[in-house]
Protein backbone atom coordinates (compact mmCIF):
# COMPACT_ATOMS: atom_id res chain seq x y z
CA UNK A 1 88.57 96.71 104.66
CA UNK A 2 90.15 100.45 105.64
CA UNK A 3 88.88 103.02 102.63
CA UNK A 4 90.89 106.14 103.87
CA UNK A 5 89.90 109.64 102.52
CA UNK A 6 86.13 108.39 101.91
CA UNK A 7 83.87 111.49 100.00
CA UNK A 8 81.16 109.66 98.53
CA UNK A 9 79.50 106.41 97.95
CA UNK A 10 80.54 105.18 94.71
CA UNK A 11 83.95 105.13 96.04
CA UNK A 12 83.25 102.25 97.80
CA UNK A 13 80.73 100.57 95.55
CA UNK A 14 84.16 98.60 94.01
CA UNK A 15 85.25 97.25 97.58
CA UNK A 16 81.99 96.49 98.30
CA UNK A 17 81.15 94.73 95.20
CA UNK A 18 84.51 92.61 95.73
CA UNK A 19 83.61 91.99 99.29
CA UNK A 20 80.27 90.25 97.96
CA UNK A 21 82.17 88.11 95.58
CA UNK A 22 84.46 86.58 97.46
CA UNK A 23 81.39 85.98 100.36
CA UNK A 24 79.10 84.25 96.92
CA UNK A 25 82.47 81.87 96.50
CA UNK A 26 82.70 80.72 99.85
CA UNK A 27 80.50 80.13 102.29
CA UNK A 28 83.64 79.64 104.92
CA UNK A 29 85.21 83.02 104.55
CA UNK A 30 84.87 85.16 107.47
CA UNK A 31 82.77 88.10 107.31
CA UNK A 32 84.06 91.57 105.90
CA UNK A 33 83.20 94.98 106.16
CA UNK A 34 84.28 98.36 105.01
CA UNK A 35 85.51 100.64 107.09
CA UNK A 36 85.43 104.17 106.17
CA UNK A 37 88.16 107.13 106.95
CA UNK A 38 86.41 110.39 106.61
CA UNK A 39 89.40 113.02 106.01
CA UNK A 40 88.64 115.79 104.21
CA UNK A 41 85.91 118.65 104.31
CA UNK A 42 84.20 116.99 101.62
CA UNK A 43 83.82 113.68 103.52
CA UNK A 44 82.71 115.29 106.65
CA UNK A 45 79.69 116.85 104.27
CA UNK A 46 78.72 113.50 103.05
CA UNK A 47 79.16 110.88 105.71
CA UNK A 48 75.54 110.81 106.15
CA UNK A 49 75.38 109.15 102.75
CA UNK A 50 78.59 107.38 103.25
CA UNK A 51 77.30 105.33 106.26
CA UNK A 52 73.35 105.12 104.83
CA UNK A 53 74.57 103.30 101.64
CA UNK A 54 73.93 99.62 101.56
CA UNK A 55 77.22 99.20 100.69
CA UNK A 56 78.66 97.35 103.96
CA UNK A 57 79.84 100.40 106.05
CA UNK A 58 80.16 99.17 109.52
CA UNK A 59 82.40 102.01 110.71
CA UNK A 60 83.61 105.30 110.17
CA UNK A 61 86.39 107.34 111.72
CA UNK A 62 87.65 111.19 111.45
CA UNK A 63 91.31 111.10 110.46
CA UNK A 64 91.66 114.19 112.61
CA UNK A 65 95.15 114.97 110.97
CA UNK A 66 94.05 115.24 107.52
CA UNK A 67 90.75 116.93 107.94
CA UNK A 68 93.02 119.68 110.34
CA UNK A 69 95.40 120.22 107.35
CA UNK A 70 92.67 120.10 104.80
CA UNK A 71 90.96 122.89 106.69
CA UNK A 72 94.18 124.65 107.26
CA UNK A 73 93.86 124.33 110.69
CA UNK A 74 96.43 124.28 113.61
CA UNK A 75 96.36 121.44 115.88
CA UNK A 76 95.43 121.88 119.50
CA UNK A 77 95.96 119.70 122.22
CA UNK A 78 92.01 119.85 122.94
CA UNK A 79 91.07 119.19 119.46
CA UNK A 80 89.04 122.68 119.15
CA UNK A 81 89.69 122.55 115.31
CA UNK A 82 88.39 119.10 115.15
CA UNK A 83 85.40 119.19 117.37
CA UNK A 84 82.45 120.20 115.54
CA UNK A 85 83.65 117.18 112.22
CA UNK A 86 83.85 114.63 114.89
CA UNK A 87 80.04 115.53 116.17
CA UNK A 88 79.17 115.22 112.50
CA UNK A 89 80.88 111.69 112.33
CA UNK A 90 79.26 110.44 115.57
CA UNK A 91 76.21 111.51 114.34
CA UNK A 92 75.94 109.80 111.28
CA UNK A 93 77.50 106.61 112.53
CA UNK A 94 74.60 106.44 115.49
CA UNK A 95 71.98 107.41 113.09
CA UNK A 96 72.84 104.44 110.71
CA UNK A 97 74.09 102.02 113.10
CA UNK A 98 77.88 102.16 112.14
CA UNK A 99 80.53 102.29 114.97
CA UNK A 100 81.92 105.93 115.21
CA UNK A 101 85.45 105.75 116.08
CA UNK A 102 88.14 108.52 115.94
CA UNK A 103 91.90 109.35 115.53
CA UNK A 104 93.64 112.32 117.45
């Protein structure tokens, strides 16, 4: 499951919580996993947490569009104004063994 504009862990404590019910009822149903969007300047700060939490986080990527607006920043066609939020997302994905992945 996609939870865009992740900040912090309780967020997805509801999703996750969901996800383990529906796995409890039936043994058959394929597996799920949360995937989180990290958007703003708040969820760049915290996707350490985000992706430690033993909440089912399997990936994260940087909706590069909304964290550019939310830092009132102009879009370049290197991604300068991105750059140093998608390090931070790598980062934290590698250290916690979730799958970075990234939007332009």
């Amino acid at each position: 499951m996609v939870i865009p504009k992740g900040e912090e862990p309780a967020q997805l404590s509801p999703v996750y919580h969901q996800i383990a019910r529906i796995a409890a009822g039936d043994r058959n149903a394929r597996a799920r996993f949360i995937i989180a969007g990290i958007e703003s300047v708040r969820g760049v700060q915290s996707v350490t947490q985000l992706c430690r939490t033993e909440l089912g986080v399997r990936a994260v990527y940087l909706g590069a569009e909304d964290y550019a607006a939310a830092i009132a920043g102009r879009r370049t066609a290197g991604g300068r104004e991105v750059f140093v939020a998608r390090c931070i997302v790598v980062i934290a994905a590698k250290g916690s063994d979730s799958t970075p992945s990234s939007t332009r």
